[in-house]
Protein backbone atom coordinates (compact mmCIF):
# COMPACT_ATOMS: atom_id res chain seq x y z
CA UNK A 1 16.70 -52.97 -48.19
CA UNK A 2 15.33 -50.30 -50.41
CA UNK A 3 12.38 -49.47 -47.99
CA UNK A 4 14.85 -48.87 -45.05
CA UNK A 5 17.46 -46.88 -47.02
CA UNK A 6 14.54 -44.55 -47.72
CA UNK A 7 13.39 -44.49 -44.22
CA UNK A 8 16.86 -43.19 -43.15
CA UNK A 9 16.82 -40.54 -45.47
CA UNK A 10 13.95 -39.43 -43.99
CA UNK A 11 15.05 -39.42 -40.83
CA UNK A 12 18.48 -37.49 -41.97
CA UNK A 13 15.86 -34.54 -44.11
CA UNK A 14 13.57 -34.25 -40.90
CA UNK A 15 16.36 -33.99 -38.43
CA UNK A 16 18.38 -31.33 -40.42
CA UNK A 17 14.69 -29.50 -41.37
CA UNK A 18 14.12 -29.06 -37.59
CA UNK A 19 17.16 -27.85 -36.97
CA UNK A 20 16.59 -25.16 -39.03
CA UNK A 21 12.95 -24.57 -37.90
CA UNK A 22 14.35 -24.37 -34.44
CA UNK A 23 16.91 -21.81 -34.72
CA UNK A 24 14.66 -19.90 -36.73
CA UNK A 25 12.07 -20.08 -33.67
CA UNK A 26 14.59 -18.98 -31.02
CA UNK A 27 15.57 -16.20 -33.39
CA UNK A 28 13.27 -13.02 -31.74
CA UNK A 29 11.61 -10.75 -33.76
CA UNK A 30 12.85 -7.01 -34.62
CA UNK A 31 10.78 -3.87 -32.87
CA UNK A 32 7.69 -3.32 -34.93
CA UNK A 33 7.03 -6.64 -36.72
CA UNK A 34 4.68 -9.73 -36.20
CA UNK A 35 6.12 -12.83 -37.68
CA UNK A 36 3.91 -15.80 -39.39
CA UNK A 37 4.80 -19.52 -39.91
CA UNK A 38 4.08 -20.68 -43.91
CA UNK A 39 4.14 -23.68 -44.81
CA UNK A 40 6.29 -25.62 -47.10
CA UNK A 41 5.90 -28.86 -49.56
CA UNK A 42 6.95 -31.57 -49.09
CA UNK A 43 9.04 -31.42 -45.99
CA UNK A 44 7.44 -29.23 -43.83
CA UNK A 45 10.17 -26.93 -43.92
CA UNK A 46 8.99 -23.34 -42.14
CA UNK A 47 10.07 -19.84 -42.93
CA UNK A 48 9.59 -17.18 -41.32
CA UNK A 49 7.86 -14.16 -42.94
CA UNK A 50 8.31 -10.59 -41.30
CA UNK A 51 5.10 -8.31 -42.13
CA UNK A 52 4.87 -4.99 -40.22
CA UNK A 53 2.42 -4.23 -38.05
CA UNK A 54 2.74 -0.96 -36.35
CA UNK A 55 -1.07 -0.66 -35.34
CA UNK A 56 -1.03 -3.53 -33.98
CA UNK A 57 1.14 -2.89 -30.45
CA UNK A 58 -0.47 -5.74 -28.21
CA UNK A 59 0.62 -8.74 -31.01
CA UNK A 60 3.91 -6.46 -31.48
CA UNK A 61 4.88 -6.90 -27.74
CA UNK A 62 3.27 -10.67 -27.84
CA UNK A 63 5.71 -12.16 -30.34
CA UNK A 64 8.90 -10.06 -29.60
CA UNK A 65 8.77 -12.53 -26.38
CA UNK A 66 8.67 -15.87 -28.36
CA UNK A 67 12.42 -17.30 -27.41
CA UNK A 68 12.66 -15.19 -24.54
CA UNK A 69 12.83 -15.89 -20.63
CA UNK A 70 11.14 -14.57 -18.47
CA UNK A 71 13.11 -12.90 -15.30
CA UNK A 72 11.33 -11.47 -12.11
CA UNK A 73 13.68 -9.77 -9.35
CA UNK A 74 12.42 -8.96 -6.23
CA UNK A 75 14.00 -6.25 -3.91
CA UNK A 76 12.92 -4.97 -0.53
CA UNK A 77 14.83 -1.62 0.57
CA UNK A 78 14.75 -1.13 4.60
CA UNK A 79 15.54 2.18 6.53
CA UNK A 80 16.13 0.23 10.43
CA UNK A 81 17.83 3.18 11.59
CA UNK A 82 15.08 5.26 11.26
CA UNK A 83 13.07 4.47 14.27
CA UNK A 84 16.17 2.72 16.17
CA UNK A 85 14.67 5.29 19.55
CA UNK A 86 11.33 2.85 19.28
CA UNK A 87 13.62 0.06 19.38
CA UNK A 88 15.12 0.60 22.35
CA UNK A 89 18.32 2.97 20.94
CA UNK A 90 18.78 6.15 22.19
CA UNK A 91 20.77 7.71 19.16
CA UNK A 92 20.13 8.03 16.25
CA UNK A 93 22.16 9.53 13.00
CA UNK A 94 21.62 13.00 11.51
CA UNK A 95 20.55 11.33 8.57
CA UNK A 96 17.85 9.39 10.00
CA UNK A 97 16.63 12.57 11.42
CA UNK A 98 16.63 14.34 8.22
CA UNK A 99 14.77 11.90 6.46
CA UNK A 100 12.13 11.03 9.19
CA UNK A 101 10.73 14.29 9.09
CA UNK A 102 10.64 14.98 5.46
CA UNK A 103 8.93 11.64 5.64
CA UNK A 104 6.59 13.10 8.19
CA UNK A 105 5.69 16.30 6.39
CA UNK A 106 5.46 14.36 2.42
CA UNK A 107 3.92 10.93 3.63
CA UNK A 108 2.66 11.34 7.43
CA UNK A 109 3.69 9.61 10.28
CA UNK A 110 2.08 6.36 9.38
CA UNK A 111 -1.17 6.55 11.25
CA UNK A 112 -3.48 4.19 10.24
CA UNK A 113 -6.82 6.36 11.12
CA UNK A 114 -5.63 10.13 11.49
CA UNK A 115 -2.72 10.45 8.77
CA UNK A 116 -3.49 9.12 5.91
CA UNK A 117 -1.53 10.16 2.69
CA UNK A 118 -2.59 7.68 0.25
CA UNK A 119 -2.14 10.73 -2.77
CA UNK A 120 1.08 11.82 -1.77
CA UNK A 121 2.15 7.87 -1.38
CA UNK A 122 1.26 7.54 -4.92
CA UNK A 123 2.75 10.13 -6.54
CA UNK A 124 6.13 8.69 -4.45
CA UNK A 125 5.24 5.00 -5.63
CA UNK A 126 4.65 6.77 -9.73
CA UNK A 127 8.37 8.58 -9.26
CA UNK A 128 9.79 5.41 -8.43
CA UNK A 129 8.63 3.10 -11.08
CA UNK A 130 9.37 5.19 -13.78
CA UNK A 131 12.68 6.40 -12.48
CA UNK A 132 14.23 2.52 -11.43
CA UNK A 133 13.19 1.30 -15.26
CA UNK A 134 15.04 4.41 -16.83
CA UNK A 135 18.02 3.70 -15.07
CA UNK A 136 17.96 0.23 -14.87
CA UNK A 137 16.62 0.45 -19.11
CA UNK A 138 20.23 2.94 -20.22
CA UNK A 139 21.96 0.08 -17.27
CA UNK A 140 20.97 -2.52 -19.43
CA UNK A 141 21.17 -1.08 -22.97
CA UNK A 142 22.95 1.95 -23.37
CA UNK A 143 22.33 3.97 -26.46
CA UNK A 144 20.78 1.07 -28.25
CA UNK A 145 17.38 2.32 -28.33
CA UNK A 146 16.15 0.25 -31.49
CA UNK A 147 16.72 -3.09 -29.79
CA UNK A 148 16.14 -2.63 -25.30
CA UNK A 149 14.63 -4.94 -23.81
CA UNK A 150 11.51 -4.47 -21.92
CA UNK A 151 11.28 -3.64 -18.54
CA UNK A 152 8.06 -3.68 -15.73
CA UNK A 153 8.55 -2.13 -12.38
CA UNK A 154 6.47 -2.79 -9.76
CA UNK A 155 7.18 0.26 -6.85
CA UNK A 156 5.14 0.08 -3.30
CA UNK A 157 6.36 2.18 0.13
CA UNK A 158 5.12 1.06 3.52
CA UNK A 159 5.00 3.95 5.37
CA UNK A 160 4.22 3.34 9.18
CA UNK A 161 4.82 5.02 12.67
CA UNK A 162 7.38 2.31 12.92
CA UNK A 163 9.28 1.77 10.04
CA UNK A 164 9.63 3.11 6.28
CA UNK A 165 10.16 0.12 3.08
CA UNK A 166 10.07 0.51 -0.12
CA UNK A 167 9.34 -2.65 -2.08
CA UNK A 168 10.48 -3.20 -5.91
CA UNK A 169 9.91 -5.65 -8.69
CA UNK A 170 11.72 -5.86 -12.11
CA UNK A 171 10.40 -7.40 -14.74
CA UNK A 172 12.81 -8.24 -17.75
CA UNK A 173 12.86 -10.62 -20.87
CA UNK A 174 16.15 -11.66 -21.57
CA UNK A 175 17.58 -14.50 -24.71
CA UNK A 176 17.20 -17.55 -24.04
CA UNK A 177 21.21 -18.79 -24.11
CA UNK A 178 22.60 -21.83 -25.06
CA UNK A 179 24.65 -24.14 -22.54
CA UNK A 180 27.61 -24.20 -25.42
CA UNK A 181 27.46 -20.26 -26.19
CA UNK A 182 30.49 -18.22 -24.34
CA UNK A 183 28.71 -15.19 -22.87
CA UNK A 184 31.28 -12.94 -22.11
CA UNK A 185 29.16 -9.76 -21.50
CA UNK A 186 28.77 -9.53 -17.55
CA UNK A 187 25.93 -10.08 -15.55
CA UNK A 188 24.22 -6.46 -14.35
CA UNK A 189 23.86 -6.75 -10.75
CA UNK A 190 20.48 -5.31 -10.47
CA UNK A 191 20.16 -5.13 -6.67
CA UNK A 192 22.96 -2.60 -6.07
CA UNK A 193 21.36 -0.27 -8.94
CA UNK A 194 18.20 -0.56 -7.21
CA UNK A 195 19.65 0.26 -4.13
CA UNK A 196 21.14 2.97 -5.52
CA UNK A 197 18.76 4.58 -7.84
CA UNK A 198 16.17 4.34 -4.46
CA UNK A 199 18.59 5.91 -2.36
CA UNK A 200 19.81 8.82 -4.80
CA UNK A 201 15.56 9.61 -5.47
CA UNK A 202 14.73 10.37 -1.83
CA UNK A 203 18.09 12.25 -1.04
CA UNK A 204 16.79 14.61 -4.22
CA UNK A 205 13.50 14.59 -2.90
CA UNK A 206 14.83 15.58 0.64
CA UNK A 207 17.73 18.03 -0.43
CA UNK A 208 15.22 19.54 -2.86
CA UNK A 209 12.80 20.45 0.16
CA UNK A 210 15.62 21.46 2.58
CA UNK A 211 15.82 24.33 0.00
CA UNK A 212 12.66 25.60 0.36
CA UNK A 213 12.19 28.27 3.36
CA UNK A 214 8.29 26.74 3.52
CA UNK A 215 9.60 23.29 4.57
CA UNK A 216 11.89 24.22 7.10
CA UNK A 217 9.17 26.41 8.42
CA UNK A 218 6.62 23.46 8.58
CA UNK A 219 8.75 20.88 9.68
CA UNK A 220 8.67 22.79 13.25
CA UNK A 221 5.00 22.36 13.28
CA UNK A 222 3.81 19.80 16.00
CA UNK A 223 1.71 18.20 13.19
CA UNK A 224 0.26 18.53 9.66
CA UNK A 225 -2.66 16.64 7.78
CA UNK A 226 -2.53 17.90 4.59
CA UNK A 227 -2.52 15.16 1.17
CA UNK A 228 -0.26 16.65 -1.21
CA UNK A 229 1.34 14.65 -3.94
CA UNK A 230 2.62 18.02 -5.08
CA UNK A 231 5.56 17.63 -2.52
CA UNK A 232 6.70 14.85 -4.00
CA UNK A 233 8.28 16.35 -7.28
CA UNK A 234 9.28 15.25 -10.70
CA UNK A 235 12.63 16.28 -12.64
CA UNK A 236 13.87 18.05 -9.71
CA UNK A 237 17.26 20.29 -11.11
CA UNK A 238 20.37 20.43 -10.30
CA UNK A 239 21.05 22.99 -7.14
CA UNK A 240 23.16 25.93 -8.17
CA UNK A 241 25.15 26.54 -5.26
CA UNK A 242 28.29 24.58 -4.26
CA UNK A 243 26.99 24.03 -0.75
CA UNK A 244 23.63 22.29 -1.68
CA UNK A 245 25.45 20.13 -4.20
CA UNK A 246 28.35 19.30 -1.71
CA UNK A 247 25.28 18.24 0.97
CA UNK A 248 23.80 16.08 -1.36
CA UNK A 249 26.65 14.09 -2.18
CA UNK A 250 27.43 13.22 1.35
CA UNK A 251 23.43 12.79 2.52
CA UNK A 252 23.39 10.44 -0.46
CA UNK A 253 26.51 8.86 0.44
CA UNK A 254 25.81 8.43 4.07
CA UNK A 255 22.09 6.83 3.57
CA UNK A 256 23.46 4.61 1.50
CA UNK A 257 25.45 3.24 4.65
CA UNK A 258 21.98 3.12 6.35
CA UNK A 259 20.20 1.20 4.34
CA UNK A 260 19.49 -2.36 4.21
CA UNK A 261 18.17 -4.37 0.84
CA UNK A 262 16.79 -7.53 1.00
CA UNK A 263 17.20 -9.26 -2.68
CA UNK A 264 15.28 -12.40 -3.79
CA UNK A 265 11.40 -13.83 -3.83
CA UNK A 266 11.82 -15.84 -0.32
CA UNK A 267 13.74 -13.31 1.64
CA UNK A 268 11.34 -10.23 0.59
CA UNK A 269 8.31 -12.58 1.12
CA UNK A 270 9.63 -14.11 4.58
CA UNK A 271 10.32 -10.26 6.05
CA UNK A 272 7.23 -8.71 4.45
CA UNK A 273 5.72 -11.91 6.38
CA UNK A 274 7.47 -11.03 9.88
CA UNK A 275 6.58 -7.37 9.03
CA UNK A 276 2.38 -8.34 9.49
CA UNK A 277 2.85 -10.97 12.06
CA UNK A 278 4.65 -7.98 14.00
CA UNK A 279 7.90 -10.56 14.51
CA UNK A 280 10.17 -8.53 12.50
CA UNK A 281 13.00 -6.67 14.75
CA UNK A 282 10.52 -7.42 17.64
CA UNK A 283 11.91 -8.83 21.15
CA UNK A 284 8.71 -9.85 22.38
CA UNK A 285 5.40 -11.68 19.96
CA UNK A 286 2.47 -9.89 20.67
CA UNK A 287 -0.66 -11.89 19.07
CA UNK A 288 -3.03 -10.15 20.93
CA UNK A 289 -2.01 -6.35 20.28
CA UNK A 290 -4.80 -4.04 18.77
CA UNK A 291 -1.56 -2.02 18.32
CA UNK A 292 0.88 -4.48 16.65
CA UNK A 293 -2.23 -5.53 14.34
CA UNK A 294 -2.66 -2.08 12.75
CA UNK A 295 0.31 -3.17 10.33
CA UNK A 296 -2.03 -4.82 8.82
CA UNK A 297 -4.56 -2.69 8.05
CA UNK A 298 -1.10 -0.74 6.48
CA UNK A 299 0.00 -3.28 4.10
CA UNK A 300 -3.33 -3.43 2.74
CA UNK A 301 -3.79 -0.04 2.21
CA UNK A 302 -0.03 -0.17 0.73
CA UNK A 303 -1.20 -3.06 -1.68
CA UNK A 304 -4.37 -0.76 -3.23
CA UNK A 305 -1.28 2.55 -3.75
CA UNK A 306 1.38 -0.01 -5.64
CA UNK A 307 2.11 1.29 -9.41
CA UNK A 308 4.04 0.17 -12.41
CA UNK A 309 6.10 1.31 -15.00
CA UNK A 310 6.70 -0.03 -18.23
CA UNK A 311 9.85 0.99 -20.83
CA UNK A 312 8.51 -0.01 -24.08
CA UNK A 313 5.22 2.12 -23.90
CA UNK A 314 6.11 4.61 -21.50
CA UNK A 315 3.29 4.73 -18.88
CA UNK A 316 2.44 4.43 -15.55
CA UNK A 317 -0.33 2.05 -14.65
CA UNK A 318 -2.12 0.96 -11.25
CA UNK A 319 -1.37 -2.91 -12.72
CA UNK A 320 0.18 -4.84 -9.54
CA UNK A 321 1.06 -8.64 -10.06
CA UNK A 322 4.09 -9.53 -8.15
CA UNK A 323 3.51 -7.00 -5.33
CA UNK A 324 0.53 -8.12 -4.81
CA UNK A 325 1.41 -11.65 -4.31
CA UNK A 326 4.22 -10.39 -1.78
CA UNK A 327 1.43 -8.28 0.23
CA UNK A 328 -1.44 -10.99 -0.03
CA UNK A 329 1.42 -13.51 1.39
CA UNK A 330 2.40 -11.41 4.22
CA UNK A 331 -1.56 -10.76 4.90
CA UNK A 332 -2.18 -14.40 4.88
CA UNK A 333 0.68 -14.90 7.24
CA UNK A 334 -0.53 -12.30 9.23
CA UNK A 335 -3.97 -13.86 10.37
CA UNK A 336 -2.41 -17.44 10.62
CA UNK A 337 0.17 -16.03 13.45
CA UNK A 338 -2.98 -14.60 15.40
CA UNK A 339 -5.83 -17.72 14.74
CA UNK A 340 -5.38 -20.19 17.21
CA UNK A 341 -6.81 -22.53 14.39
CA UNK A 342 -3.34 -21.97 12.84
CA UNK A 343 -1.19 -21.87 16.18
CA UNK A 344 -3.04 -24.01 18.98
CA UNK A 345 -0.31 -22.33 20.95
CA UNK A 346 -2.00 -19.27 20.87
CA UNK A 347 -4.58 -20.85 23.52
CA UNK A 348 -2.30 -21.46 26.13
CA UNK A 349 -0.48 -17.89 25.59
CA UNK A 350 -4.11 -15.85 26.05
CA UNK A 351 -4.77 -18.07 28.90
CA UNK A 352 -1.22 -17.34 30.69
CA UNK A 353 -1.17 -13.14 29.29
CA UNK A 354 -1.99 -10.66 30.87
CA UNK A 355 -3.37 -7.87 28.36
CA UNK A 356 -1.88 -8.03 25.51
CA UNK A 357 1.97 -9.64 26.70
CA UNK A 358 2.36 -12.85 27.67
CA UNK A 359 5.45 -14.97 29.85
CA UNK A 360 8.39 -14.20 27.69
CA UNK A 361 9.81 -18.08 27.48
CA UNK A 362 6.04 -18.76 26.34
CA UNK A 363 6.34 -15.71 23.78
CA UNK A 364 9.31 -17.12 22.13
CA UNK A 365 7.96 -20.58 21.82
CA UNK A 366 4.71 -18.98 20.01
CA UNK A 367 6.86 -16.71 17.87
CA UNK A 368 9.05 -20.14 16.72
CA UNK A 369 5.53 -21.84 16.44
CA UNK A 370 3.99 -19.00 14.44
CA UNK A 371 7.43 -18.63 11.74
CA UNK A 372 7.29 -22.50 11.21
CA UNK A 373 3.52 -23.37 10.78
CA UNK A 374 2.16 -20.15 9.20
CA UNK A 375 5.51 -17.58 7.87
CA UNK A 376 7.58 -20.79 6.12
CA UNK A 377 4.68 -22.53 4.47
CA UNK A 378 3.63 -18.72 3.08
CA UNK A 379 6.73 -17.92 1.92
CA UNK A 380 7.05 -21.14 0.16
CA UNK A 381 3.85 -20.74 -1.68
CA UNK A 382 4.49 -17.44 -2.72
CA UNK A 383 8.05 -18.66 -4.61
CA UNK A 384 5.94 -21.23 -6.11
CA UNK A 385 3.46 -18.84 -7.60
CA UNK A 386 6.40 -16.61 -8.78
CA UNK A 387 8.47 -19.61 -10.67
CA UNK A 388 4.97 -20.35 -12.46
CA UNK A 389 4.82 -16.90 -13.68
CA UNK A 390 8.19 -16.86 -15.03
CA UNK A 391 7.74 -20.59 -16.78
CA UNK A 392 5.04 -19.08 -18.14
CA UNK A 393 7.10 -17.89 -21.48
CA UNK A 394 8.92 -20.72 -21.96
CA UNK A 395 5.72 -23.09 -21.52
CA UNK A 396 3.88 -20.78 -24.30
CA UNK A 397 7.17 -21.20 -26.42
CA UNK A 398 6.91 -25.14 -25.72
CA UNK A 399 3.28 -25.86 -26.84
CA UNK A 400 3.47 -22.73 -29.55
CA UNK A 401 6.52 -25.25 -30.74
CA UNK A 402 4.91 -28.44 -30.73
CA UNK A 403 1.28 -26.88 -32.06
CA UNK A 404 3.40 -25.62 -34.99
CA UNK A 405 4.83 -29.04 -35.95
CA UNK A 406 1.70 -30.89 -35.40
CA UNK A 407 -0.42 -28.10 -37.58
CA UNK A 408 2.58 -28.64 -40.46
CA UNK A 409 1.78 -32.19 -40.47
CA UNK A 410 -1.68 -31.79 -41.48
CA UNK A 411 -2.57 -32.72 -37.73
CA UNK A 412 -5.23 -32.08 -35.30
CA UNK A 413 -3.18 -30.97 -31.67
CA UNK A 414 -6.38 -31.81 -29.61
CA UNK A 415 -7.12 -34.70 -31.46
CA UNK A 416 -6.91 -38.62 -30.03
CA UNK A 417 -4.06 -39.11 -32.88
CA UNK A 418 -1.88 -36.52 -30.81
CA UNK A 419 -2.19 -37.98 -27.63
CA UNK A 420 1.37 -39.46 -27.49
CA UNK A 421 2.43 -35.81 -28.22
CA UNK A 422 0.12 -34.29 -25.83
CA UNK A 423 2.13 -36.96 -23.23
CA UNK A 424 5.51 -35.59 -23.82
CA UNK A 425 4.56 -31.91 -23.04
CA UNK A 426 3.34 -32.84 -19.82
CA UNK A 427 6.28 -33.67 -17.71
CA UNK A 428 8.28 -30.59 -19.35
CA UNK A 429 5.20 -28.41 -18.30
CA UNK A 430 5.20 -29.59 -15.08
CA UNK A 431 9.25 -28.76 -14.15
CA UNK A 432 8.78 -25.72 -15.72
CA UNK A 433 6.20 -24.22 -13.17
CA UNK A 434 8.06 -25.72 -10.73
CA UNK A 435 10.38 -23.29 -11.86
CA UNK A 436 13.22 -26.56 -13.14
CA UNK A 437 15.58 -26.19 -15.60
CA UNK A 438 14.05 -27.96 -19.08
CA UNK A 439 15.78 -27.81 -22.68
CA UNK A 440 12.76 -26.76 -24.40
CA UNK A 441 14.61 -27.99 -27.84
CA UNK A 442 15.58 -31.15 -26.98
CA UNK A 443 11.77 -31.76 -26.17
CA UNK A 444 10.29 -30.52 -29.47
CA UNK A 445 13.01 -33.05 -31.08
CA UNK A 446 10.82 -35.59 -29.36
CA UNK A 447 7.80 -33.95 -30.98
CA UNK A 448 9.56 -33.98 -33.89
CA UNK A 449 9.92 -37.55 -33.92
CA UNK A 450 6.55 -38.65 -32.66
CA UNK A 451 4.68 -36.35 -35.27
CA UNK A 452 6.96 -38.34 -38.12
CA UNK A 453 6.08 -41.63 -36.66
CA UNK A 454 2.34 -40.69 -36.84
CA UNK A 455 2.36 -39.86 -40.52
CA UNK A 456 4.35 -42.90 -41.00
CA UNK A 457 1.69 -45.38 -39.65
């Protein structure tokens, strides 16, 4: 009777012990300190010691994520009135006109071989970044410049002869919240400030050249070759006059109306993926177009021109991880929907074409063949690889958890005695890239318990 009294205060001082080591984990870290687990006889009670480290930036920025979630947004913004005359539209808007040729005289017309701005689309793509994770960093935390959170923006523009996109990713930790806890702060809904902080950053650039005697001079010019990321310009001012202000209110206000924003991992990956298999606002599939294929010479050279931004150390880099797995889908979709090893459809439609159209009922069938066996399957692998990215905190916060209760216990973590342990993290792992819902603290109880069991045998 003794012996089991004593075992359930054991299990009572190891229960209440991990409670306390696991709000203590989920805690964060304050700006400009590294924190370090000690440990504590006899029940492996941990504390948390804060020692500064301002040297050290890459552990700083490591362990201010432990207990945070990772959060990646994707956001495609579309200008479809911009070519609607290619499209078969006669009209089109005075704004669309405005910005087509200050698109033509900053970025080119799109040409794949004989207007190439690669310079100029760079310095547009570096503006970007850095100006969508300023806003969206005072959007998200004000004035409260000790604690923001940290932001990545991804920024790429596809610039063709036929359209004009502008892809963005955001990048953000945020807490990890309990199911119980009453957040009452709302949500920011980051696709309309993306919208908006694209749209009001090419009005500027446009009113800001509409100013300048040179560019209205130029614009008249039949053509012009010339690479200058000068003409895309940084802290542009305010104008002075009442007129100029008063026009860029309404331009702003009136592309706004024009544009279209595609939110979300599967709906920027499935258009991006129409975009190279040349089915996106398309009437006809065209496999076999030199033409149509050029897009994707485009969206590679679009790809190698993406840049990022990051808050927390204030630079722009050429780092590309989530664009890059949009463009390398929408590649790979790309050749599928023109290999007849992909579409065996493909056979019969270059056997019944004639140059590069085919029968139009046949077209359509190909086109439905080509978005179910090659777009779909794309897309879907390309959410997949996103949800592992963002697991990919709150699997390092699982094993860091369970490593640190099996190292308290005077345990090996590889060893064959943790095997059992090793077991339970497996499942959890697994949901988590799968991008499933898992409460990471309810699994390290199980830890918990399996550790106390082994120093029990």
């Amino acid at each position: 009777m003794r012996s089991v009294a004593t075992s359930k205060v054991l299990v009572i001082v190891h229960v209440l012990t991990f409670a306390l080591r696991i709000s203590a984990f989920f805690q964060g870290t304050p700006r400009g300190h590294s924190f370090h687990f000690e440990r504590r006889h006899p029940n492996r009670l941990l504390r948390l010691q804060s020692t500064s480290t301002p040297d050290d930036v890459s552990t700083v920025r490591t362990n201010n994520r432990i207990g945070l979630e990772k959060n990646v947004g994707a956001y495609l913004v579309s200008f479809p009135e911009l070519y609607q005359i290619e499209n078969g539209n006669a009209k089109i808007s005075n704004t669309s006109k405005t910005m087509r040729a200050w698109k033509e005289y900053c970025l080119g017309d799109g040409g794949v071989y004989f207007d190439q701005r690669p310079k100029a689309l760079k310095a547009l793509n570096s503006l970007l970044s850095m100006e969508i994770a300023n806003y969206l960093q005072r959007q998200l935390d004000g004035d409260d410049y000790e604690n923001k959170n940290e932001l990545t923006v991804e920024a790429a523009v596809l610039s063709t002869c036929a359209r004009f996109e502008i892809l963005v990713t955001v990048e953000k930790y945020s807490r990890i919240v309990e199911a119980n806890v009453d957040d009452t702060q709302p949500e920011l809904l980051l696709v309309d400030s993306v919208q908006q902080i694209v749209v009001n950053i090419i009005s500027e650039q446009i009113c800001f050249q509409r100013r300048r005697k040179r560019y209205m001079l130029q614009t008249l010019l039949p053509f012009t070759i010339l690479d200058l990321p000068s003409r895309i310009r940084n802290n542009i001012p305010e104008p002075k006059s009442s007129k100029a202000n008063t026009f860029l209110h309404e331009y702003s206000k009136n592309l706004f109306n024009e544009v279209l924003i595609t939110e979300g991992v599967y709906n920027v990956s499935k258009r991006l993926c129409m975009i190279a298999a040349g089915l996106q606002d398309r009437p006809v599939f065209r496999p076999f177009s030199a033409r149509d294929s050029h897009v994707m010479q485009q969206i590679k050279r679009t790809a190698d021109g993406t840049l990022s931004y990051t808050t927390k150390v204030s630079e722009t880099s050429s780092k590309s991880t989530y664009c890059k797995l949009l463009f390398d889908s929408a590649l790979q979709s790309g050749k599928a929907c023109r290999s007849p090893k992909a579409l065996p459809i493909l056979d019969e439609l270059r056997e019944a074409s004639s140059g590069a159209d085919g029968p139009e009922h046949l077209s359509r069938k190909a086109a439905k063949s080509a978005e179910t066996l090659a777009i779909i399957p794309t897309v879907n692998n390309c959410v997949s690889k996103f949800k592992s990215i963002e697991a990919s905190n709150s699997i390092l916060d699982l094993r860091e958890g369970a490593s640190m209760l099996v190292k308290e216990a005077g345990l090996d973590f590889g060893g064959d005695e943790c095997k059992g342990v090793r077991k339970l993290l497996h499942e959890p792992t697994m949901k988590l890239r799968e991008g499933q819902h898992v409460d990471i603290a309810q699994v390290l109880r199980l830890v918990d318990v399996e550790v106390s069991t082994l120093l029990h045998v």
